[in-house]
Protein backbone atom coordinates (compact mmCIF):
# COMPACT_ATOMS: atom_id res chain seq x y z
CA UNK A 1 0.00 0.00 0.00
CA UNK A 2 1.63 3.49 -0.74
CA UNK A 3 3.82 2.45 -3.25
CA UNK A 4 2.50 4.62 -6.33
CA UNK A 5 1.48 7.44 -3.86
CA UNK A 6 4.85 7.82 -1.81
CA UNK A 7 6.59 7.56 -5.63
CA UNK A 8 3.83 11.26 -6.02
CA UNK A 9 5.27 12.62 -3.25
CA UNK A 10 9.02 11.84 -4.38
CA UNK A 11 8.61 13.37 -7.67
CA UNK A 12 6.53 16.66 -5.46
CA UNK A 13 9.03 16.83 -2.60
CA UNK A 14 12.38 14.21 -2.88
CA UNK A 15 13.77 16.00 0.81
CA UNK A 16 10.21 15.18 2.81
CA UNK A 17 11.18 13.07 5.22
CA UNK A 18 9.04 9.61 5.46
CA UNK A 19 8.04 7.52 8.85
CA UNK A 20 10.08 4.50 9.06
CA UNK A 21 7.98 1.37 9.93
CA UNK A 22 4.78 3.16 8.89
CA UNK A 23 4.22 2.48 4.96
CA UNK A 24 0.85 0.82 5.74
CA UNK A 25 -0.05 3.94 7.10
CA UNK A 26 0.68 6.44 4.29
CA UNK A 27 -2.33 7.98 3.00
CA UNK A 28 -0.74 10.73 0.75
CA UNK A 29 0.72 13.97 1.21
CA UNK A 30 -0.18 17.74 1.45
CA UNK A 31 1.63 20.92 2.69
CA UNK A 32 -0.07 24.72 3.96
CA UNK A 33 0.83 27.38 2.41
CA UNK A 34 4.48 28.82 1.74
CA UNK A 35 5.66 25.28 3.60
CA UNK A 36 6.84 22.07 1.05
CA UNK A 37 5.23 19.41 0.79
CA UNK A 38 5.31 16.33 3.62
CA UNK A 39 3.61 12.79 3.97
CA UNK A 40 0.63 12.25 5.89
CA UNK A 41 0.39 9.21 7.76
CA UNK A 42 -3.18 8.23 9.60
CA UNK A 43 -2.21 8.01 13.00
CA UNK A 44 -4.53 5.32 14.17
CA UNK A 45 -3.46 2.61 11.72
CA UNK A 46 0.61 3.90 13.14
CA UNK A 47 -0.82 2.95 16.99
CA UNK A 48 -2.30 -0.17 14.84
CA UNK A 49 1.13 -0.95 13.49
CA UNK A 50 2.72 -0.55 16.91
CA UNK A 51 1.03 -2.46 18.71
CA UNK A 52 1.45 -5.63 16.28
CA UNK A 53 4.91 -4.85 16.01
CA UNK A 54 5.80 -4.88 19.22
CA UNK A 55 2.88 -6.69 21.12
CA UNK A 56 1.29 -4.11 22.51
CA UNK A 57 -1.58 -3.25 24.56
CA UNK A 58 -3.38 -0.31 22.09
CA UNK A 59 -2.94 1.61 25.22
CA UNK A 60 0.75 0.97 25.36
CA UNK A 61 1.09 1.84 21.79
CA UNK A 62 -0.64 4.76 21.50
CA UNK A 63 1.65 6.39 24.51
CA UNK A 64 4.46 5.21 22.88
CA UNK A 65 3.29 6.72 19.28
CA UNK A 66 2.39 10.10 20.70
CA UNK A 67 5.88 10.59 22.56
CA UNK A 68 8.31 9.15 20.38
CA UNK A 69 6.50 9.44 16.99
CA UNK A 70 4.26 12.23 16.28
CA UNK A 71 5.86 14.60 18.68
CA UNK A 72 9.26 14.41 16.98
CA UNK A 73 10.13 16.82 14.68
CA UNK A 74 13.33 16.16 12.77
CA UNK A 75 13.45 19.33 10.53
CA UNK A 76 11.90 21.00 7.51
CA UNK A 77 10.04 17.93 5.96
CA UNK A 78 9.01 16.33 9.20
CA UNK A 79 5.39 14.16 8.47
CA UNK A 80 2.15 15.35 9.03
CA UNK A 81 -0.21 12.25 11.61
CA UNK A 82 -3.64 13.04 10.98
CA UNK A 83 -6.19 12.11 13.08
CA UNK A 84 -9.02 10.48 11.46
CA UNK A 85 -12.93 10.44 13.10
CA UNK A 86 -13.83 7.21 14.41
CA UNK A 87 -16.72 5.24 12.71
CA UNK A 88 -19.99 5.32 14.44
């Protein structure tokens, strides 16, 4: 999954900086105004991904996500984790 779409964001942005682990995750990529252009990764299926990874509770892997993933910013480039509504 990704494969086609993270090759559109290469050919948009070849310095945005991608989410090791996470390709599952990928959902495309976007950018606000006057900033380049980053991936966007749906941060529920990275919690998912984390917690099959490393046997994880979804509690476990959602602290770990939030501290060590989505609040590290490495730089211009860093990936956008969007936070998609739950299904009711």
């Amino acid at each position: 999954m990704g494969g086609d779409r993270m090759e559109d964001l290469r050919e948009a942005n070849p310095e945005a900086l991608l989410a090791d682990g996470f390709e599952e995750a990928y959902i495309g990529h976007g950018c606000q105004h006057g900033s380049p252009i980053v991936a966007i990764y749906d941060a529920g299926k990275c919690v998912e991904i984390l917690g099959q990874r490393e046997g994880w509770s979804w509690e476990e892997a959602q602290e770990y996500f939030e501290f060590n993933v989505r609040c590290a910013y490495v730089g211009v480039g860093t990936p956008i984790f969007l936070d998609r509504p739950f299904d009711d």
